[in-house]
Protein backbone atom coordinates (compact mmCIF):
# COMPACT_ATOMS: atom_id res chain seq x y z
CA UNK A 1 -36.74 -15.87 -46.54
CA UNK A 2 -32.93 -16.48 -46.11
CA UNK A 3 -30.46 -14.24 -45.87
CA UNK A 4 -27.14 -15.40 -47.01
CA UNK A 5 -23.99 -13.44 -45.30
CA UNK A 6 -20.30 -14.44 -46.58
CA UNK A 7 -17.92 -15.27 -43.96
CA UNK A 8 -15.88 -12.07 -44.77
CA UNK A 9 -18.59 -9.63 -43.71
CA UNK A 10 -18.90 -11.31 -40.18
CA UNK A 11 -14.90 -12.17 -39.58
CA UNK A 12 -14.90 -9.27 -36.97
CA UNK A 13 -17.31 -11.60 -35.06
CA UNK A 14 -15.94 -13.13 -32.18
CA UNK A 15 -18.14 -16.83 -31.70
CA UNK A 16 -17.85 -17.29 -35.51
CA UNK A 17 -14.57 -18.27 -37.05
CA UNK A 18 -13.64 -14.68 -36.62
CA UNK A 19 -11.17 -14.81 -33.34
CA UNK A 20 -8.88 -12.24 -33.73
CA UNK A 21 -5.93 -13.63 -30.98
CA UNK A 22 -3.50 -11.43 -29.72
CA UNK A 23 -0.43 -11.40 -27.03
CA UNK A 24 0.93 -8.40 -24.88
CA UNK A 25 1.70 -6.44 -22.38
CA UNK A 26 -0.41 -5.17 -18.82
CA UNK A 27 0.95 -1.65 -18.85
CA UNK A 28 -1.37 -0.28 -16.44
CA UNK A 29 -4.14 -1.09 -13.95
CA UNK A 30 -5.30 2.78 -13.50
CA UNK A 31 -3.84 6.07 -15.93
CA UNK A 32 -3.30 9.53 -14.53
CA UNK A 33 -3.92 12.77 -15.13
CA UNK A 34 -1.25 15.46 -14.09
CA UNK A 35 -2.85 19.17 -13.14
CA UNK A 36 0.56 20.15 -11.69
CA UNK A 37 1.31 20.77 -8.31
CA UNK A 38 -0.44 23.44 -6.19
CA UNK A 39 0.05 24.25 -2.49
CA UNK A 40 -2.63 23.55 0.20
CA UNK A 41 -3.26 24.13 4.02
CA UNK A 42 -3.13 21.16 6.03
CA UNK A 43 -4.40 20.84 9.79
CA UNK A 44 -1.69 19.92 11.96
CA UNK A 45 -2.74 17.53 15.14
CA UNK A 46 -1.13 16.91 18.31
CA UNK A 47 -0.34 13.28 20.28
CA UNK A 48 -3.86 13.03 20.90
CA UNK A 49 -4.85 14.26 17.08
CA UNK A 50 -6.41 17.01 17.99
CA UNK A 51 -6.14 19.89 15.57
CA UNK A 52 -3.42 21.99 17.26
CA UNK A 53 -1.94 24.40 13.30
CA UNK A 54 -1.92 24.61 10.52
CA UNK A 55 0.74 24.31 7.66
CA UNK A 56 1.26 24.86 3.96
CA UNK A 57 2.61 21.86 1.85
CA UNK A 58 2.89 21.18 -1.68
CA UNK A 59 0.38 18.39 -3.15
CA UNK A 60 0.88 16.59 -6.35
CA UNK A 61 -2.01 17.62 -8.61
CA UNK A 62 -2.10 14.15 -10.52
CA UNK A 63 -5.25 12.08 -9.99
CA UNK A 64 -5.89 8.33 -10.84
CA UNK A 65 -8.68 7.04 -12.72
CA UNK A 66 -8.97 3.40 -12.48
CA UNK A 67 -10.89 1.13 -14.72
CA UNK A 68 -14.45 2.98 -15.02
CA UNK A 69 -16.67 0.36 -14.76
CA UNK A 70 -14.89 -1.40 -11.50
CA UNK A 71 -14.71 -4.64 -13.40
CA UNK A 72 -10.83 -5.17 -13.22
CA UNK A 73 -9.78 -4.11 -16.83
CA UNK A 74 -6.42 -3.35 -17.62
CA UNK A 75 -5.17 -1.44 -20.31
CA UNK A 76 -2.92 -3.91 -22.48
CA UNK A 77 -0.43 -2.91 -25.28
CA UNK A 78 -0.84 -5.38 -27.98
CA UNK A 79 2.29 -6.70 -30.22
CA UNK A 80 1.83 -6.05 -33.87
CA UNK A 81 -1.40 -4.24 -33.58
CA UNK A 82 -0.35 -1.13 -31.12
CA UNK A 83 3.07 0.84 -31.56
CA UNK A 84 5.57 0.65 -28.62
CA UNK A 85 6.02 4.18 -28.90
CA UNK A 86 4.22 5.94 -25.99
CA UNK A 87 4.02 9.28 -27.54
CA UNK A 88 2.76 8.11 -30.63
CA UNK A 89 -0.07 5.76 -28.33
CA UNK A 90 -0.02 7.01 -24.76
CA UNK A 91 -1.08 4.64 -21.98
CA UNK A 92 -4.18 5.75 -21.58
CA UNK A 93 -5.51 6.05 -24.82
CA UNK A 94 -4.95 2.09 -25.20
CA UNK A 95 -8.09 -0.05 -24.50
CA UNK A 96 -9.51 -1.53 -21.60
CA UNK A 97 -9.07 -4.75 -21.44
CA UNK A 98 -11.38 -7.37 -19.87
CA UNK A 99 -10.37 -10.05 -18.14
CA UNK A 100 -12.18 -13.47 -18.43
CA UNK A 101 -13.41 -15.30 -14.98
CA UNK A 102 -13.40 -18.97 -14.37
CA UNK A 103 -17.18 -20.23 -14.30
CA UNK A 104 -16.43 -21.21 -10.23
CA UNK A 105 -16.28 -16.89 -10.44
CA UNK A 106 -20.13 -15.42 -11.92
CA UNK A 107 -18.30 -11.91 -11.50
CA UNK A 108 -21.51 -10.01 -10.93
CA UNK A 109 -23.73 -8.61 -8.11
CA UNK A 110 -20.03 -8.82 -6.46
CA UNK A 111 -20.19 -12.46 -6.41
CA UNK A 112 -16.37 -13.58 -7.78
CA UNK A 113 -12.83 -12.89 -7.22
CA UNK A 114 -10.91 -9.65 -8.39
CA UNK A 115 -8.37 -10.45 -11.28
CA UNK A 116 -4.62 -9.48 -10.21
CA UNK A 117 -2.63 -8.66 -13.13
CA UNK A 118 0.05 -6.27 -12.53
CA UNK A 119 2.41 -4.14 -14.91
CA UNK A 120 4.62 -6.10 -16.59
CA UNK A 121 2.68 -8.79 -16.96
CA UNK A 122 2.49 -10.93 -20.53
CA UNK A 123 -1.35 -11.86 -21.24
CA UNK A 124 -2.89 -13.70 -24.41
CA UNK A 125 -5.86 -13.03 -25.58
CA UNK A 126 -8.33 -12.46 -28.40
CA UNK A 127 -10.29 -9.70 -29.81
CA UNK A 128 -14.53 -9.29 -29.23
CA UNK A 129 -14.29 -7.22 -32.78
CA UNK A 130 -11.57 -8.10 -34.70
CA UNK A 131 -11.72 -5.51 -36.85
CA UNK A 132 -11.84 -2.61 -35.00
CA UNK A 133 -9.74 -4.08 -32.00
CA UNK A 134 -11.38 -1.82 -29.26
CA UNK A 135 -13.07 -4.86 -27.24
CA UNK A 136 -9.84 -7.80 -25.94
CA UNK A 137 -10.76 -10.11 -23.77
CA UNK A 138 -7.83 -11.28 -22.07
CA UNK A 139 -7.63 -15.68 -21.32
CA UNK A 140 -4.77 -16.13 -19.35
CA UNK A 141 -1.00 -14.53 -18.80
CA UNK A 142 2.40 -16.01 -19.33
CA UNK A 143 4.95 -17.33 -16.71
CA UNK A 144 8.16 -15.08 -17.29
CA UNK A 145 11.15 -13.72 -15.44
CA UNK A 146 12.57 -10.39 -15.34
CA UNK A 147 15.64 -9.39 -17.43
CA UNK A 148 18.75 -9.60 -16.14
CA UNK A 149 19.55 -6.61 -13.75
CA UNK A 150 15.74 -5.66 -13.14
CA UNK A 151 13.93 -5.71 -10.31
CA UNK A 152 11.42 -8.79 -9.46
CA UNK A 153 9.65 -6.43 -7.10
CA UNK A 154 7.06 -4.70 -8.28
CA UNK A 155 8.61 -1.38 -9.84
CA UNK A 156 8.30 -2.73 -13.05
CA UNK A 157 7.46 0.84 -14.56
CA UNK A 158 11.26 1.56 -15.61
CA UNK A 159 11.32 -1.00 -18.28
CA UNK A 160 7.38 -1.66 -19.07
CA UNK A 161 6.33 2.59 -19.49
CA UNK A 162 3.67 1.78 -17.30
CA UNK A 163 1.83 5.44 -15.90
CA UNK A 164 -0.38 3.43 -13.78
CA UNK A 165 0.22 5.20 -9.67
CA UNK A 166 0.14 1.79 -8.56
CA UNK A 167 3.38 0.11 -6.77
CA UNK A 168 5.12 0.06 -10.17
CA UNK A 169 5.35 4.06 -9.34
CA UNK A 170 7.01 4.53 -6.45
CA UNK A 171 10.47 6.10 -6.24
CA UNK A 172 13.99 4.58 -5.66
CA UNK A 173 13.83 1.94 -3.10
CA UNK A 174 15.95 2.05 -0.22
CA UNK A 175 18.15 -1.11 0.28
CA UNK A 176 15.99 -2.87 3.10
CA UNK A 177 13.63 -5.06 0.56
CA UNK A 178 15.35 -7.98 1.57
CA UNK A 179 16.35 -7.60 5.20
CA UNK A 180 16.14 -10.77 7.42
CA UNK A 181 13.78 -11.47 9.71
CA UNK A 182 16.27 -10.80 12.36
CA UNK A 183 18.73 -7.64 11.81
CA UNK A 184 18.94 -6.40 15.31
CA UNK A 185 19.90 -6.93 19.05
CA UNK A 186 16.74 -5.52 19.96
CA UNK A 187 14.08 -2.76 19.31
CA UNK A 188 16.54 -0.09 20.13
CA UNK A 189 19.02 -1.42 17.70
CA UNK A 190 16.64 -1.54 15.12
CA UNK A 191 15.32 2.20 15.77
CA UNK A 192 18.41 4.04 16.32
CA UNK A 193 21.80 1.54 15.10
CA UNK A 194 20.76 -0.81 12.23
CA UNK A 195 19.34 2.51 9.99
CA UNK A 196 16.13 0.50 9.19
CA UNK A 197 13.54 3.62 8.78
CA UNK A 198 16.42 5.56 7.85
CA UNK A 199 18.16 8.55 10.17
CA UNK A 200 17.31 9.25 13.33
CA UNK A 201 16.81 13.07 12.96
CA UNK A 202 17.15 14.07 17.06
CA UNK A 203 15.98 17.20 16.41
CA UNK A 204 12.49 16.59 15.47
CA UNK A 205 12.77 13.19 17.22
CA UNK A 206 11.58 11.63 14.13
CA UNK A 207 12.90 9.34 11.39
CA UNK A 208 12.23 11.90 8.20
CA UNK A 209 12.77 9.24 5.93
CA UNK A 210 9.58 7.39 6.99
CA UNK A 211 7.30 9.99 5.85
CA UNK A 212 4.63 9.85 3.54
CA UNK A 213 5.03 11.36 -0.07
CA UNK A 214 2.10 14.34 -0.35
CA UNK A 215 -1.48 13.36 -1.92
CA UNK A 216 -2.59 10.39 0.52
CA UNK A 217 -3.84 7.46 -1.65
CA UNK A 218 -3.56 9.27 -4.67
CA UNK A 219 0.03 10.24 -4.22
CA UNK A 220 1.85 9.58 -7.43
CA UNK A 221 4.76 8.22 -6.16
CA UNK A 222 5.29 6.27 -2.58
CA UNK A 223 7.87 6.18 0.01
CA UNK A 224 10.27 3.17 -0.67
CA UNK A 225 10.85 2.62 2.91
CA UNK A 226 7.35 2.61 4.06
CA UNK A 227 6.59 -0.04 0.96
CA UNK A 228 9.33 -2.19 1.82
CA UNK A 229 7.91 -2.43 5.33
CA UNK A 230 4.75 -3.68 4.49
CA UNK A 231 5.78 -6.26 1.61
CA UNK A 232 8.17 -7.69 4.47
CA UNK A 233 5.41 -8.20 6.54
CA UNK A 234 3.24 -10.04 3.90
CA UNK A 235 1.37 -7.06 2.87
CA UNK A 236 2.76 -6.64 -0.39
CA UNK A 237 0.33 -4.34 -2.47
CA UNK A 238 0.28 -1.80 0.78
CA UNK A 239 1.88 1.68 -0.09
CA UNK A 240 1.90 3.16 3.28
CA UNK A 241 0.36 6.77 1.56
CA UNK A 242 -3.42 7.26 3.07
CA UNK A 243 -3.06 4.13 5.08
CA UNK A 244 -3.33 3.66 9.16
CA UNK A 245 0.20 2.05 9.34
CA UNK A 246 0.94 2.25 13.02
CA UNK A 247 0.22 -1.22 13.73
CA UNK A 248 2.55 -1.92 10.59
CA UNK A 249 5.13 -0.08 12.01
CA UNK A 250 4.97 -2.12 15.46
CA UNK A 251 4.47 -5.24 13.37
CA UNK A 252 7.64 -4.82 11.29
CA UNK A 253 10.01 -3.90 13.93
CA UNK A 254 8.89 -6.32 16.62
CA UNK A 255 10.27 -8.79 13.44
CA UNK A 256 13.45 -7.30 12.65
CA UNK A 257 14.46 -7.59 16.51
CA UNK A 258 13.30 -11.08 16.76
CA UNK A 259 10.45 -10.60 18.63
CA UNK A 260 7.39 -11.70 18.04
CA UNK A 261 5.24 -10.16 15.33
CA UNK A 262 1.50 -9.97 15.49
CA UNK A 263 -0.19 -12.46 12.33
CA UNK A 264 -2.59 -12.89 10.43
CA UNK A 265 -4.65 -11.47 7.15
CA UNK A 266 -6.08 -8.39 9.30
CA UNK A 267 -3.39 -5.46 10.75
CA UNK A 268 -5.12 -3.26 13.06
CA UNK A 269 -4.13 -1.45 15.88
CA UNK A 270 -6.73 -2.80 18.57
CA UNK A 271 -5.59 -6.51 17.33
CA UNK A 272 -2.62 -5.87 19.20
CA UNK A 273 -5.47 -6.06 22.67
CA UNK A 274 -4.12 -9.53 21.65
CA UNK A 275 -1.01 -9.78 21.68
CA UNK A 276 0.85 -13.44 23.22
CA UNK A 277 3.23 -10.92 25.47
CA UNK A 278 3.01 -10.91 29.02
CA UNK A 279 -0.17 -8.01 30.06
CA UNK A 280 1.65 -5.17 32.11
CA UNK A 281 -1.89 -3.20 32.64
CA UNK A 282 -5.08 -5.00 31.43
CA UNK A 283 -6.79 -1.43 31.42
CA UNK A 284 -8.73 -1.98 34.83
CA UNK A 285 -7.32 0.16 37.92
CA UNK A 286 -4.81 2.33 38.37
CA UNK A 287 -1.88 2.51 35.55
CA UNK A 288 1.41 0.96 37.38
CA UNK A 289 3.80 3.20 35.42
CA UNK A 290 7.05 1.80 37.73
CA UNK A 291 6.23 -1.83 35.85
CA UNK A 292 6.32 -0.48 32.20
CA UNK A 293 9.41 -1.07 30.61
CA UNK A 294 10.76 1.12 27.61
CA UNK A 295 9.01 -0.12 23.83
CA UNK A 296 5.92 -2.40 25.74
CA UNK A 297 3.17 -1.91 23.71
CA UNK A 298 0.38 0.12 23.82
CA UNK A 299 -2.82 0.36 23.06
CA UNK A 300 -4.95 3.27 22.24
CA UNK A 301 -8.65 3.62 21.64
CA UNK A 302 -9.43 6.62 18.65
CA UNK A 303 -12.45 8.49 17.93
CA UNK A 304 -14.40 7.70 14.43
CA UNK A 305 -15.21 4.73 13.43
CA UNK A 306 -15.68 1.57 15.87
CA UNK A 307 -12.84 -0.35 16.68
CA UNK A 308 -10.64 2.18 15.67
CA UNK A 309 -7.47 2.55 17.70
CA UNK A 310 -3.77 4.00 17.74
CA UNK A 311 -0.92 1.26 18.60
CA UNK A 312 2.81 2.42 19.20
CA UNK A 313 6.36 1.69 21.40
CA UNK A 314 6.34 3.41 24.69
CA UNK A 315 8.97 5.55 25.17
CA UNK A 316 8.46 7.80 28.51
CA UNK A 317 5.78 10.25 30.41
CA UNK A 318 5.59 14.01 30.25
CA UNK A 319 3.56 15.27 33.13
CA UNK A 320 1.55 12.36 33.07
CA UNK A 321 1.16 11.65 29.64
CA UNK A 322 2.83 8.81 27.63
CA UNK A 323 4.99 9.60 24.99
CA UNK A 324 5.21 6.85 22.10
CA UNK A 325 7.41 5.93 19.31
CA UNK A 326 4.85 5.37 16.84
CA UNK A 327 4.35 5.25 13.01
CA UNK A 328 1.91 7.38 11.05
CA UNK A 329 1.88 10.13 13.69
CA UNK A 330 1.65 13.19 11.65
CA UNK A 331 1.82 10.91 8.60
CA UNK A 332 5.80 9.67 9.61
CA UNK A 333 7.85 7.62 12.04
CA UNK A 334 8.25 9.85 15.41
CA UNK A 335 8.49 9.94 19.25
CA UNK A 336 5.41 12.03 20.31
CA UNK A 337 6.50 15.61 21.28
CA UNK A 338 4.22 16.18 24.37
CA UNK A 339 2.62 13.22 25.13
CA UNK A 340 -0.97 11.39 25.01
CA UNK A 341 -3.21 11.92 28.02
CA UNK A 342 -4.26 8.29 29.12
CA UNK A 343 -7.74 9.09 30.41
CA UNK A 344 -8.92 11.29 27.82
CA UNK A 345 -12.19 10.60 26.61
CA UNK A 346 -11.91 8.77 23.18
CA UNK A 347 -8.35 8.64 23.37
CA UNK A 348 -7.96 5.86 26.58
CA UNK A 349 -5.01 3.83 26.83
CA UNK A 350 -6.62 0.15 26.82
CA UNK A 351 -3.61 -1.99 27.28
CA UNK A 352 -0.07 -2.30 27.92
CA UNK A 353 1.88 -6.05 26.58
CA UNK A 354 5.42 -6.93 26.67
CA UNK A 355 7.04 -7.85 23.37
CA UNK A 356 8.27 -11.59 23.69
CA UNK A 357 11.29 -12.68 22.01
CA UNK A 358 10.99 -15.28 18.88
């Protein structure tokens, strides 16, 4: 028995003469969901981070939901078949879109590499049902430039819509994204003259303008400052919110004063244990505290998980315990207030280098 089937009942068919092909826009890689904001207690920690208060701060209630399935969709808006108005179609009630592999990438069992699309960017495509249009399948993206006057970084949110919380969200960037690799004398230049992590505040002997925006890694917008540090140290997709950044922090200003920066792929604090300066205190015998010179390095083991540590600047002892200028202590750039105890248990001082110059 046949069964004959006109080509117009099956045109919504992908793999039979039916490709529905279509060209637009990445306008997000997660949505959101905005519960307002609500206050919390947070635990405040001393040098050591050890629970020492407690404090009430105002956290964004807006939470991300990335692609469900953790396959690397993006939701795309199509031209001709979705409306640019966003109120009409919001961002998140546009599809998911998938986003074809290479055959040198199976993409599953975790075998494969992640796509990276980001807002903004111009995709072609086709359609699994081309009638309903639920299902694209996106092929490959466009080369393009920015219009004149936008950014090339990316905040691309302003003139794409996107609602994504993903670098496209953060806030007005403070003019350091294109510093040079040199911009000061020295470290103190760079902390306290050239107005890098912004003012000085001598007060709280911290740089306020360093600190991270409330919500951790699902904060809906990020601190420009802290973003710009990391993309000028090659780590470009880094927020600074929810991340370990003190070894960033040490990284990035060892560069602007023409020192030598720690590289590679991997920026952790106890990769500074090897650091090409010359070793002041190799963690064995007594700690010579008259041969430590203002900003040598330091590094600290941490409690949790192994390997973790704490890196920072020194800056001066307190009845026997080191005081550091160090980022992400108490989630900003600060000199600590009373001081980390050396010996402590979990908290040992493993090594003290000397920044080299370039």
């Amino acid at each position: 028995m046949f069964v004959i089937v006109k080509l117009q009942d099956v045109s919504n068919f992908a793999g039979l003469d039916g490709f529905c092909w279509f060209v637009g826009q990445v306008e997000a890689r997660v949505v959101t969901h905005d519960a307002g904001t609500r206050t919390v207690t947070q635990t405040t920690y001393d040098d050591d981070g050890e629970p020492d208060g407690t404090e009430q701060v105002q956290v964004s209630g807006v939470t991300t939901i990335p692609d469900p399935l953790r396959l690397g969709r993006v939701k795309v808006r199509c031209i001709g078949y979705h409306t640019q108005d966003r109120d009409q179609l919001p961002t998140e009630d546009l599809p998911w879109a998938t986003v074809l592999h290479p055959i040198t990438s199976p993409g599953i069992s975790g075998v494969g590499t992640n796509p990276f699309l980001i807002e903004g960017t111009t995709v072609f495509g086709f359609f699994l049902d081309a009638h309903d249009k639920q299902h694209p399948v996106i092929l490959g993206c466009f080369a393009g430039r920015d219009a004149p006057g936008a950014s090339s970084d990316y905040r691309v949110s302003s003139r794409t819509g996107a609602t994504g919380p993903t670098l496209a969200d953060a806030g007005p960037i403070d003019d350091v994204d294109s510093i040079p690799e040199v911009v000061g004398e020295d470290i103190e230049d760079c902390l306290y003259n050239k107005g890098i992590y912004g003012q000085y505040d001598p007060k709280t002997q911290s740089w306020p303008e360093m600190k991270e925006h409330p919500g951790g890694k699902s904060a809906r917008t990020h601190n420009g400052r802290l973003r710009s540090m990391f993309k000028q140290i090659g780590f470009p997709q880094a927020t600074g919110e929810g991340t370990h950044w003190c070894a960033a922090f040490v990284t990035h200003v060892l560069q602007c004063a023409g020192m030598v920066p720690l590289k590679g792929n991997r920026l952790g604090a106890r990769e500074y244990q090897n650091y090409p300066g010359e070793v002041i205190w190799d963690g064995t015998g007594e700690i010579p505290y008259d041969k430590i010179n203002k900003n040598d390095i330091m590094v600290f083991e941490r409690p949790g998980r192994k390997g973790a540590g704490h890196v920072g600047l020194y800056h001066s002892t307190n009845n026997g315990k080191i005081r550091l200028t160090n980022g992400n202590a108490s989630n900003t750039l600060k000199i600590d207030r009373n001081g980390r105890n050396p010996n402590r248990s979990g908290h040992k001082l493993l090594k003290v280098i000397r920044p080299v110059k370039a």
